[in-house]
Protein backbone atom coordinates (compact mmCIF):
# COMPACT_ATOMS: atom_id res chain seq x y z
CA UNK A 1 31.73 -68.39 -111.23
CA UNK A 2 32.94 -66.97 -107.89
CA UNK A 3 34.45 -69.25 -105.44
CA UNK A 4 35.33 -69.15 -101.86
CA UNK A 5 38.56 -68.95 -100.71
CA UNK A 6 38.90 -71.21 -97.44
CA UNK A 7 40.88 -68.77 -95.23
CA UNK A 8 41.02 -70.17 -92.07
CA UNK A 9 44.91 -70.64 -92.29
CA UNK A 10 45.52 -67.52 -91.60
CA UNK A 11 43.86 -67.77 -87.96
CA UNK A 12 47.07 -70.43 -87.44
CA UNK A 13 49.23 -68.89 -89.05
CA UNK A 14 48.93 -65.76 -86.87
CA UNK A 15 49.46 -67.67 -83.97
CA UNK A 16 52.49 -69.42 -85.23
CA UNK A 17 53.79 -65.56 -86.03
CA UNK A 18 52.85 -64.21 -82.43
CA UNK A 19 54.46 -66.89 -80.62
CA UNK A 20 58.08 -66.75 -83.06
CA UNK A 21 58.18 -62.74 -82.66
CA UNK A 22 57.73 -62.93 -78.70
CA UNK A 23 60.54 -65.93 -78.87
CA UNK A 24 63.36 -63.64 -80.98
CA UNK A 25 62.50 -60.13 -79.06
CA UNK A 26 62.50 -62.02 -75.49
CA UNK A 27 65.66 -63.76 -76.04
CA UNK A 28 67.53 -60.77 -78.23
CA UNK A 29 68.15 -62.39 -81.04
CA UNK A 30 66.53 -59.04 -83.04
CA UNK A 31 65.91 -56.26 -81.61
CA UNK A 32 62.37 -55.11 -83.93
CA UNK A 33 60.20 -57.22 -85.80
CA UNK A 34 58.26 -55.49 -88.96
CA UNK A 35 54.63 -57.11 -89.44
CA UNK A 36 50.98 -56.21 -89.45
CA UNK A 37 48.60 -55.25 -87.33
CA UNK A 38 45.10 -54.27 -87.04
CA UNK A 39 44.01 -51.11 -88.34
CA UNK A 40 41.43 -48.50 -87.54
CA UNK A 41 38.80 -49.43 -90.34
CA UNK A 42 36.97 -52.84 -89.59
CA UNK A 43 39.05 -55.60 -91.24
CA UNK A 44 41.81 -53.53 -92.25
CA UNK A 45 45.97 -53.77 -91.77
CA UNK A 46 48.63 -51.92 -91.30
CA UNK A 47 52.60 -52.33 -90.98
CA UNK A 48 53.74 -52.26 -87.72
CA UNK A 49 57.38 -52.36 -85.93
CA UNK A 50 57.35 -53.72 -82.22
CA UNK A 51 60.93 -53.86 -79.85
CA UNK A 52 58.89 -55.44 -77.04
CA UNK A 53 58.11 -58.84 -76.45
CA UNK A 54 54.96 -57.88 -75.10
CA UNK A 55 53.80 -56.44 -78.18
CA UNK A 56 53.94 -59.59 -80.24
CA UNK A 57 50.84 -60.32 -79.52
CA UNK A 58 49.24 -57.03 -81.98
CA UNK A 59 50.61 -59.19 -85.04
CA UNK A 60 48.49 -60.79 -86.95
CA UNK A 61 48.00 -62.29 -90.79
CA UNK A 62 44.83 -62.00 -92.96
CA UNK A 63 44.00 -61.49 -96.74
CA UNK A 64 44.03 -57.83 -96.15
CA UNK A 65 48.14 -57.73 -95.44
CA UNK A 66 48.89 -56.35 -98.82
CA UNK A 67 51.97 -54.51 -97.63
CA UNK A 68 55.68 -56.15 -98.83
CA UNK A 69 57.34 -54.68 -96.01
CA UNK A 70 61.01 -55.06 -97.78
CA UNK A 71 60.13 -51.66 -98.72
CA UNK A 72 60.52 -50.46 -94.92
CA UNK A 73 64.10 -51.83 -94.65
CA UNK A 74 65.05 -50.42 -97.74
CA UNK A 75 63.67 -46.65 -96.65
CA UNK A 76 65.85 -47.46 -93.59
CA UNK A 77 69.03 -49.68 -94.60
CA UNK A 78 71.97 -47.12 -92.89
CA UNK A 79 70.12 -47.41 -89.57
CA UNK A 80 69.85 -51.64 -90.05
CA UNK A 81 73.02 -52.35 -88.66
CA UNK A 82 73.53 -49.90 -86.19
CA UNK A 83 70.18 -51.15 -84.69
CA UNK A 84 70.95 -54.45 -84.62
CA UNK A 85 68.92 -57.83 -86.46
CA UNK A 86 65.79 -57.36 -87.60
CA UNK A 87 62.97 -59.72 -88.08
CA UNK A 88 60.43 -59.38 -90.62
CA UNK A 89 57.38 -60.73 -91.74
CA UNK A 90 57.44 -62.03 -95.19
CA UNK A 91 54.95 -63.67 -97.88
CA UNK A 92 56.30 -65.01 -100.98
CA UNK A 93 56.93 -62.29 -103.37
CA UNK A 94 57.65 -60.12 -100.53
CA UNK A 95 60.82 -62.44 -99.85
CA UNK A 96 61.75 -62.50 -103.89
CA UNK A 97 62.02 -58.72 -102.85
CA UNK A 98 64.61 -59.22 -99.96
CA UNK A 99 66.37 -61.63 -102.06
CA UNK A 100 67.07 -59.01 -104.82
CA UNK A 101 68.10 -56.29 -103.04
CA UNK A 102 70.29 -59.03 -101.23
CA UNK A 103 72.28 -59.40 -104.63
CA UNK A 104 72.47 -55.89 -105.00
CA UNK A 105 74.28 -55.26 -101.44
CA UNK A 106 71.32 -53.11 -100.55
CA UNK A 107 70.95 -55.67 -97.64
CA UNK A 108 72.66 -58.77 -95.63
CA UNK A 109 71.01 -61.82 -94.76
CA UNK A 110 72.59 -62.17 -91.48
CA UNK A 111 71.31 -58.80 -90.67
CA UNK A 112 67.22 -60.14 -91.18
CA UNK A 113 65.62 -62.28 -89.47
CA UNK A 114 62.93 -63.99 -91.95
CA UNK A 115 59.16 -64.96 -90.68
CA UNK A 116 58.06 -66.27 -93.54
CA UNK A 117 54.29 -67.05 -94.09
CA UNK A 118 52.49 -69.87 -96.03
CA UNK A 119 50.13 -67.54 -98.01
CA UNK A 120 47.15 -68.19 -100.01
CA UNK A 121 47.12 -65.01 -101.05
CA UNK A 122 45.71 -61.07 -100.18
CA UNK A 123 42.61 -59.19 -101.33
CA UNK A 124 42.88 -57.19 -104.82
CA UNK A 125 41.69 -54.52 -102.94
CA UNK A 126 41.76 -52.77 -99.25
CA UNK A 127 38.96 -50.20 -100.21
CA UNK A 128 36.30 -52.70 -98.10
CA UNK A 129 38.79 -54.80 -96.23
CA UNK A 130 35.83 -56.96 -94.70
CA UNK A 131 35.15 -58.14 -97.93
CA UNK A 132 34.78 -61.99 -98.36
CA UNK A 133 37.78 -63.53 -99.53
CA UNK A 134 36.84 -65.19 -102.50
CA UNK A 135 38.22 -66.26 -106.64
CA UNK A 136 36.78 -62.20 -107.56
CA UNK A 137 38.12 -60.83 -104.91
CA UNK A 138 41.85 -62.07 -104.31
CA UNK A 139 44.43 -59.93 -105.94
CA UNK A 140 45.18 -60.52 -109.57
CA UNK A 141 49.25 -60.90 -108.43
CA UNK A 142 48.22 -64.00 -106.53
CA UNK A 143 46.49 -66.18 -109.11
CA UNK A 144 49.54 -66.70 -111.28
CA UNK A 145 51.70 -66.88 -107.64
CA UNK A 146 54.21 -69.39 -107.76
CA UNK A 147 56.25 -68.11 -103.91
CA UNK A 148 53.23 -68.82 -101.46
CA UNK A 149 55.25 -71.06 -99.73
CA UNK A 150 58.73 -68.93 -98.93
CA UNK A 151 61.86 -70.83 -98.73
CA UNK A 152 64.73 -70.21 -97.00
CA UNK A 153 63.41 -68.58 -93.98
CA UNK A 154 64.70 -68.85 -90.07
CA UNK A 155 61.13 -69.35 -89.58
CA UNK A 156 57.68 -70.36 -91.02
CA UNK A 157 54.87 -72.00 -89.71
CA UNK A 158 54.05 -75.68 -90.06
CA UNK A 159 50.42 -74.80 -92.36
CA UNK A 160 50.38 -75.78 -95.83
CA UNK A 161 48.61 -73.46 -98.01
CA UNK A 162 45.84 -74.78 -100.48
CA UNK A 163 45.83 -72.74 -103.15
CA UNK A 164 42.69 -72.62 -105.45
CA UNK A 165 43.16 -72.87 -109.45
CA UNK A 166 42.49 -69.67 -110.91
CA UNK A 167 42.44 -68.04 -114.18
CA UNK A 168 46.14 -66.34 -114.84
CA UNK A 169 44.59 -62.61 -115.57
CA UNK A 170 48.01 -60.73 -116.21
CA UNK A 171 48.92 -63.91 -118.51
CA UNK A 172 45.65 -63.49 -120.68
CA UNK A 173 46.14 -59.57 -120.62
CA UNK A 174 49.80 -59.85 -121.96
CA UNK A 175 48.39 -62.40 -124.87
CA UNK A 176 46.06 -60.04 -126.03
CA UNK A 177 48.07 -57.36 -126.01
CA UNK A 178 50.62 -59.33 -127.95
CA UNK A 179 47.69 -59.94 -130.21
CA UNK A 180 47.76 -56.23 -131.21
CA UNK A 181 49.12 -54.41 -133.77
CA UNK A 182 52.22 -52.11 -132.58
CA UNK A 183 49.72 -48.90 -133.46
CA UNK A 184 47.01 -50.67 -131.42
CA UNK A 185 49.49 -51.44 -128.39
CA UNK A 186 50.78 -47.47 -128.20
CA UNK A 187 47.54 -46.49 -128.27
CA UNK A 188 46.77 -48.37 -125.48
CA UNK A 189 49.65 -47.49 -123.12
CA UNK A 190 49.39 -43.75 -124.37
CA UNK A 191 45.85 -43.78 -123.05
CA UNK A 192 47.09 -45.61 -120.07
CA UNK A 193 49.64 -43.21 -118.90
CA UNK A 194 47.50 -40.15 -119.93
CA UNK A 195 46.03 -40.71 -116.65
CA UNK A 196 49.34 -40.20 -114.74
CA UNK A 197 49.60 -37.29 -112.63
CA UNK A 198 53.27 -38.17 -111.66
CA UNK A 199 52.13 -38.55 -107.69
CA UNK A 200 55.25 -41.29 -107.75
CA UNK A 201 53.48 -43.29 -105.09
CA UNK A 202 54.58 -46.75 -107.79
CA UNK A 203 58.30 -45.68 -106.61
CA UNK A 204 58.19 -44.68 -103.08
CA UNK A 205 56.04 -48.16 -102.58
CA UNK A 206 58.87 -50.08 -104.60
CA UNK A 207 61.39 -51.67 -102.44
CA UNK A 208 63.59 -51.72 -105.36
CA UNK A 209 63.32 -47.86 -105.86
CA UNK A 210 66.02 -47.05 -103.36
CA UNK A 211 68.34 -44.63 -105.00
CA UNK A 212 68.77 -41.55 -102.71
CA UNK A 213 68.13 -39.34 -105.51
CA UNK A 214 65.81 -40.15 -108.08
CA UNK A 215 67.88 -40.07 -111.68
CA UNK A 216 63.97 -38.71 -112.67
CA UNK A 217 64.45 -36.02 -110.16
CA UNK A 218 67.59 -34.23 -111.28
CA UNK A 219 67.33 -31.21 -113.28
CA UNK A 220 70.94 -30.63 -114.62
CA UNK A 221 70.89 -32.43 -116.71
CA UNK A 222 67.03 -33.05 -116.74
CA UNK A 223 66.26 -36.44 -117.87
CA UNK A 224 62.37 -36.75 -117.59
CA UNK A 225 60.04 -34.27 -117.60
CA UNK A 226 58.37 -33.88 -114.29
CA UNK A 227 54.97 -32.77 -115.19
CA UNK A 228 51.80 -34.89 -116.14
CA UNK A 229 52.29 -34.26 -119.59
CA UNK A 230 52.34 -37.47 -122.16
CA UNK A 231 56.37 -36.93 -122.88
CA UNK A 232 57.07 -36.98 -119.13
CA UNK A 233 54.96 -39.73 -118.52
CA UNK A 234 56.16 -42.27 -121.37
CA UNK A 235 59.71 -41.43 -120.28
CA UNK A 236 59.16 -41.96 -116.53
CA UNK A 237 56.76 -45.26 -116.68
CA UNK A 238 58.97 -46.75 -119.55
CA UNK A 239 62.56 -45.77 -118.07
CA UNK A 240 60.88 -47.40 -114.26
CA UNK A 241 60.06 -50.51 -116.28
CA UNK A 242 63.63 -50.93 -117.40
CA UNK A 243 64.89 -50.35 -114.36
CA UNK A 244 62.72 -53.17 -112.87
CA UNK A 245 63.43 -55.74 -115.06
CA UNK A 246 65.28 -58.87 -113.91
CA UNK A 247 64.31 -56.90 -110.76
CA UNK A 248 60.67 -56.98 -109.80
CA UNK A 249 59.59 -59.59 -107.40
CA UNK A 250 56.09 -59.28 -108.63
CA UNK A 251 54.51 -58.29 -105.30
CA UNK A 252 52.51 -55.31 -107.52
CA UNK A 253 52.40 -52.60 -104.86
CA UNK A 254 53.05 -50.12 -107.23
CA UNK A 255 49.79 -50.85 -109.23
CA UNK A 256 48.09 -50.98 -105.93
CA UNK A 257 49.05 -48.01 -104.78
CA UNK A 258 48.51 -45.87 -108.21
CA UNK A 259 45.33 -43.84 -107.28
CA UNK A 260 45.14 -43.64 -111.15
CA UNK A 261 44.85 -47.34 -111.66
CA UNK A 262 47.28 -47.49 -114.32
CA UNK A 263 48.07 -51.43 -115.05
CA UNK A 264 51.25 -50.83 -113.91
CA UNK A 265 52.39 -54.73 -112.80
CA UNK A 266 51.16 -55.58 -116.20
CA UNK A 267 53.41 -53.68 -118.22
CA UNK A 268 56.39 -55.80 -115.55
CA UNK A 269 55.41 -58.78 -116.11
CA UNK A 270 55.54 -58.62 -119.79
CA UNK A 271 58.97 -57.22 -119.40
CA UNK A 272 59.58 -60.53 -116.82
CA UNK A 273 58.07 -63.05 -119.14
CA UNK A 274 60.57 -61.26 -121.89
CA UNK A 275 63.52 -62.15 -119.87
CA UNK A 276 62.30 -65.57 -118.96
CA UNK A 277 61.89 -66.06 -122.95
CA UNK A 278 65.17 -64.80 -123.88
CA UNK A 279 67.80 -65.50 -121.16
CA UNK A 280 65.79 -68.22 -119.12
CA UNK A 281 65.50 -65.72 -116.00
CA UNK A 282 63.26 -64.99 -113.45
CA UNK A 283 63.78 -63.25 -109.92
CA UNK A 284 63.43 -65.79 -107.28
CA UNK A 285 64.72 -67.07 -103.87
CA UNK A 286 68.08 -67.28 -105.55
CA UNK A 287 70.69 -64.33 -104.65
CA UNK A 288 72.12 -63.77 -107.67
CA UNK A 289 74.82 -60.66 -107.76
CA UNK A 290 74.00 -60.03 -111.65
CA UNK A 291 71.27 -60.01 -113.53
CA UNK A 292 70.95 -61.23 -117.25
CA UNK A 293 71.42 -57.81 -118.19
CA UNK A 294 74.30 -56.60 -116.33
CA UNK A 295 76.14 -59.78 -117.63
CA UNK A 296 77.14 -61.55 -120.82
CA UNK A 297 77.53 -65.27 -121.60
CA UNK A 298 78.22 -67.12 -124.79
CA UNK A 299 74.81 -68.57 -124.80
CA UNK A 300 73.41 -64.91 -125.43
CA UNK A 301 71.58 -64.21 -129.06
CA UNK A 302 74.30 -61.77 -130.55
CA UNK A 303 72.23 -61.68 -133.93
CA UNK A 304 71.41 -58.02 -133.22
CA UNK A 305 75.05 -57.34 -134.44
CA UNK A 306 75.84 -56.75 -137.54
């Protein structure tokens, strides 16, 4: 049964966001702010990055800001502190994000300036931004959210989000793939990544993909194979996967932005709910300079050597 999703926070929330950015950029304590702003198409967002004051008033928040903008800091981290602090607006699993690449030294904290937002959560899909906001239409990532309240901001509004209770859809998926046989489960990913066509939108929309070369792009040695061929694309989607886990904040702009629609946030968080099984692990608001597997304690299961 669908059920509306009471959005008016949002309306405060952008206020609240408005009146912080025009505060920071009037005063100097950053010298950009990264957000959202309205877009051409009725309903629809974009990311914007305003140095004036003046401008703060083009931010806004709505279910249609799908964007985690830690991937714009990332694209951009040898210009951060040349340019001075930055503010940025963040929901929940857009902060896990920052947080990560904070304990990999891809960022500093007293470089940021954090807006963080009490979120409900976005729309599943920005096709028909104007579409009502309801339990069918909110993105699957945000029914099993546990960040839409971000801690550890310099700033977030006083609204409380209400969050609905949903059906988990990634948790269900990952039980009945478990369910399968491991012939049954290769078929299915085979036939998923089939359909790649190796665009790499999933890693230049990953704020965690910030090698300046790709180890998928070198040729000498050549590690993947870069056509859309099933070889290539087992290689690249499983080898990403690794790479993500302990990693991936979850936000699933990588499955949002696959034109193929390849479940790709499913296939992470089966590999997250793996590490929260075996090493009691999951990314967070934490900084944490290793991961479980980049580090060994005595605690680890060590029955895999004989």
């Amino acid at each position: 049964m669908t059920q509306p999703i009471d959005e008016s926070i949002y309306t405060a929330v952008t206020v609240a966001i408005q009146a912080e950015a025009q505060r920071i950029l009037s005063e100097g304590l950053v010298t950009a702010v990264v957000g959202y702003a309205s877009a051409r198409r009725k309903g629809s967002t974009q990311p914007i990055v305003i140095t004036d004051a003046a401008l703060a008033e083009k931010l806004i928040f709505t279910p249609a800001c799908v964007n985690n903008l830690a991937v714009y800091l990332t694209k951009a981290k040898k210009e951060i502190p040349k340019t001075g602090r930055i503010g940025i607006v963040v929901k929940g699993c857009d902060l896990k994000a920052l947080v990560g690449l904070m304990g990999e030294s891809q960022l500093k904290r007293e470089d940021l300036y954090l807006i963080g937002v009490p979120c409900i959560g976005v729309l599943g899909s920005i096709i028909q931004p104007d579409t009502a906001f309801t339990s069918d239409s909110i993105a699957p990532k945000c029914r099993e959210c546990d960040a839409h309240l971000p801690l550890g901001c310099d700033f977030v509004p006083s609204q409380q989000p209400i969050t609905p209770e949903l059906e988990k859809k990634y948790a269900a998926e990952i039980d009945r793939l478990e369910a399968m046989t491991p012939a049954e489960r290769w078929a299915y990913w085979k036939e998923q990544f089939s359909k790649c066509i190796k665009c790499y939108a999933c890693r230049q929309v990953c704020p965690f993909c910030f090698c300046e070369q790709c180890l998928c792009d070198r040729n000498k040695p050549q590690m993947v194979e870069t056509t859309p061929r099933p070889a290539g694309n087992f290689a690249w989607h499983i080898v990403r996967a690794m790479h993500l886990t302990g990693r991936c904040a979850g936000c699933a702009e990588c499955e949002r932005a696959c034109p193929m629609d390849i479940p790709l946030n499913l296939l992470n968080r089966k590999m997250a709910k793996e590490l929260k099984d075996l090493y009691e692990y999951e990314a967070g608001f934490e900084v944490n300079a290793k991961g479980p597997l980049t580090m060994f304690t005595e605690k680890d299961d060590q029955s895999f050597i004989k």
